[in-house]
Every structure is written in C-alpha cells, then in structure tokens.
Protein backbone atom coordinates (compact mmCIF):
# COMPACT_ATOMS: atom_id res chain seq x y z
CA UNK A 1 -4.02 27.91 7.18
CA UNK A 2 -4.41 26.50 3.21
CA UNK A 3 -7.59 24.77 3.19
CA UNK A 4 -5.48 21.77 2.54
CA UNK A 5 -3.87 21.37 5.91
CA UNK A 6 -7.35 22.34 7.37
CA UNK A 7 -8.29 19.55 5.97
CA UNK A 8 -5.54 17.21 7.14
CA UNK A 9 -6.02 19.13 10.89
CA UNK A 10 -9.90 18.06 10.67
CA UNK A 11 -8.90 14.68 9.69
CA UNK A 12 -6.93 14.39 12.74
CA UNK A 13 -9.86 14.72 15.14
CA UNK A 14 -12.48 12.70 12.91
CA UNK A 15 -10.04 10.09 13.44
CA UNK A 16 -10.04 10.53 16.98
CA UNK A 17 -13.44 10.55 17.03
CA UNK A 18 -13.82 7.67 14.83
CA UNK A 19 -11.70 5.44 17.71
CA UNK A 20 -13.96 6.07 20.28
CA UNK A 21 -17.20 4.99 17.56
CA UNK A 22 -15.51 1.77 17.75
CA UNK A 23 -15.53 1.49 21.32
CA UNK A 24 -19.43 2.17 21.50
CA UNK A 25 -19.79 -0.59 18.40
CA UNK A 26 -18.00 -2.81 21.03
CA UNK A 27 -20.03 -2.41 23.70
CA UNK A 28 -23.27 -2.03 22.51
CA UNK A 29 -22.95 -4.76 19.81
CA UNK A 30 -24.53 -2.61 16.80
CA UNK A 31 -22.89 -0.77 14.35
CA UNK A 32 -24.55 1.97 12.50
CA UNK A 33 -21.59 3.46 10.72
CA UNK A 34 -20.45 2.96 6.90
CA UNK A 35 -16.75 1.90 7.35
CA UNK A 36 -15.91 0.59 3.92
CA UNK A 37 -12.96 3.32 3.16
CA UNK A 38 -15.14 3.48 -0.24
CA UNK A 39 -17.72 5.60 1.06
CA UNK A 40 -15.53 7.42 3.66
CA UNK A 41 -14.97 11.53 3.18
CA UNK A 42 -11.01 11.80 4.18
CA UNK A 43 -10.65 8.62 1.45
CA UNK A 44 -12.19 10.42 -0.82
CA UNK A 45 -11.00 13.71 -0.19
CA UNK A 46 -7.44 11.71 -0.66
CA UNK A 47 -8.39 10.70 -4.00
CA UNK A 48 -9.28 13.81 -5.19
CA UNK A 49 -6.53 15.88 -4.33
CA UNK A 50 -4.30 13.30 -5.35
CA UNK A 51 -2.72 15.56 -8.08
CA UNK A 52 -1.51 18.06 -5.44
CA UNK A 53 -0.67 15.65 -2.69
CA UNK A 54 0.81 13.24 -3.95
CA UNK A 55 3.93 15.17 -4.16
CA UNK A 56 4.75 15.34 -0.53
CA UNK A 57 6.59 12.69 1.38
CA UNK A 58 4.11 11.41 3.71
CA UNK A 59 1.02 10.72 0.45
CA UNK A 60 1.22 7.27 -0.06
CA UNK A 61 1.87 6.32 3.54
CA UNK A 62 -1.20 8.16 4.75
CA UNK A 63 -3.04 6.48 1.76
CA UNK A 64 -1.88 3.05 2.88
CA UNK A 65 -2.26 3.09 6.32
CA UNK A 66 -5.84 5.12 6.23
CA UNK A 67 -6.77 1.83 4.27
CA UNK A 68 -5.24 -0.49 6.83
CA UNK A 69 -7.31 1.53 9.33
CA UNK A 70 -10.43 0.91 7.97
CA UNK A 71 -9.48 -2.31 7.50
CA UNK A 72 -8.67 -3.52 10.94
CA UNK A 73 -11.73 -1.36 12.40
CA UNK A 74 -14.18 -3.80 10.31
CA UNK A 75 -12.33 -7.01 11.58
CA UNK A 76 -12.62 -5.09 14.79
CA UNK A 77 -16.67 -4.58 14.45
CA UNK A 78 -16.97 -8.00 12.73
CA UNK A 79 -15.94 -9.54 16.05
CA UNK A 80 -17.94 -7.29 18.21
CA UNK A 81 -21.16 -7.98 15.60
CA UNK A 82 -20.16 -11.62 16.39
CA UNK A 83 -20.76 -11.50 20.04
CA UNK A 84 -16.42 -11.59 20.13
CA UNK A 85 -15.93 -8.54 22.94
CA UNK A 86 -13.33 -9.47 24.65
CA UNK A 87 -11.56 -10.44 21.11
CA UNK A 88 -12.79 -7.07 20.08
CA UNK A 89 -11.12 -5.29 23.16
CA UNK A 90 -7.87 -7.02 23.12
CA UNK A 91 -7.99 -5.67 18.86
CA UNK A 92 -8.53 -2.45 19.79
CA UNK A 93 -6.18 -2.30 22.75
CA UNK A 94 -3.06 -0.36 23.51
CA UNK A 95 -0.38 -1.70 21.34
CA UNK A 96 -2.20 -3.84 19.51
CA UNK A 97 -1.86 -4.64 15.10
CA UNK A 98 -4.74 -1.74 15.32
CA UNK A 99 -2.85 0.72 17.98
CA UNK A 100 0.05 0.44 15.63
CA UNK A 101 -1.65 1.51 12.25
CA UNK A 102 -3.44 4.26 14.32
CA UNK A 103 -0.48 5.91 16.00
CA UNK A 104 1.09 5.69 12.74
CA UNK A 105 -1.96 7.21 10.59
CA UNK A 106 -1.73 9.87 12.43
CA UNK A 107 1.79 10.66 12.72
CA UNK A 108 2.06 10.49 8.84
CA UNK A 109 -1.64 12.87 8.69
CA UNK A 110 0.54 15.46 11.10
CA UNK A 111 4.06 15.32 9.13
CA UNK A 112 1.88 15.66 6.14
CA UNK A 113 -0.04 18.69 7.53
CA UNK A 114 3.14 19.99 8.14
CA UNK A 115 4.55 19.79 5.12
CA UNK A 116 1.39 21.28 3.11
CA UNK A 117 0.89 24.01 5.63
C-alpha cells in the first residue's frame, strides 16, 4: 500500500475514533482536545500533499467536508461546555447536520483511498 493511501486508511479510523472523543466531551462536560482543524495532523497532512492530491476527484471534497467536520464538532463541544447535553446529543445524533458531513467525510476519504491506492 503507497504510504499515501496508508495515510488516507489511518485517517479513516482516527476519525472514528475522533466521534467517540466527542461523545466522552458530552458526557463528562470537559474537553481536552485541540479541535481547531489548524492544529489537526490529517489537515495538515492535506495541505501538504496538496500538490499530489489534488489531482484526484474526491481532493477538494475531502478538504471541504474535513473542515465542516471540525466545524460542527466545536459547535457540538461548545454546547456540551455550555451545560447544553441534550442539545449536544440530538447534534451528534444519527442523521443529524453532523451525521451527514461524517458519513460523507468518510465516503469521499475511502473513494479517495481508492483512487490513490
């Protein structure tokens, strides 16, 4: 596998993992994560292969929607800093504004793996 689509693959389950951070920030009320896409690894990781990626289909729409993601997680943690959990929940919930940008993150990370690999 080119260390590219490793890269994508491992991007896959950080976001995974990411999803269920945000359901601990909900219910313990603290956050202790950096989520401003700025400092984030995959973001910057995008930028810097940007030369190679961005010729494949799926670039810009992983770029766009990783933003939205990060995004929509600190409205998400904003609400649960706020003492909002049930507002929090219902964000973060199946088929929510959130659920949406997530499913489709990661359907345009996996198209996009499977065009680099």
């Amino acid at each position: 596998m080119s260390q590219i689509a490793n890269t994508l693959y491992h991007a896959i389950v950080a976001h995974t993992a990411w999803k269920k951070r945000l359901r601990e920030i909900i219910d313990s009320g603290k956050n202790e994560y950096d989520i401003d896409v700025e400092h984030c690894q995959f973001g910057q990781w995008l930028k810097e292969q940007a030369d190679i990626l961005k010729t494949y289909e799926h670039y810009q729409d992983v770029i766009h929607l990783h933003n939205e993601f990060h995004q929509e997680a600190e409205n998400i943690i904003q609400l649960a800093l706020k003492g909002k959990v049930k507002e929090a929940n219902t964000a973060v919930g199946y088929g929510n504004h959130f659920d949406h940008i997530s499913q489709e993150l990661v359907k345009n990370l996996i198209a996009l793996h499977d065009q680099v690999h």
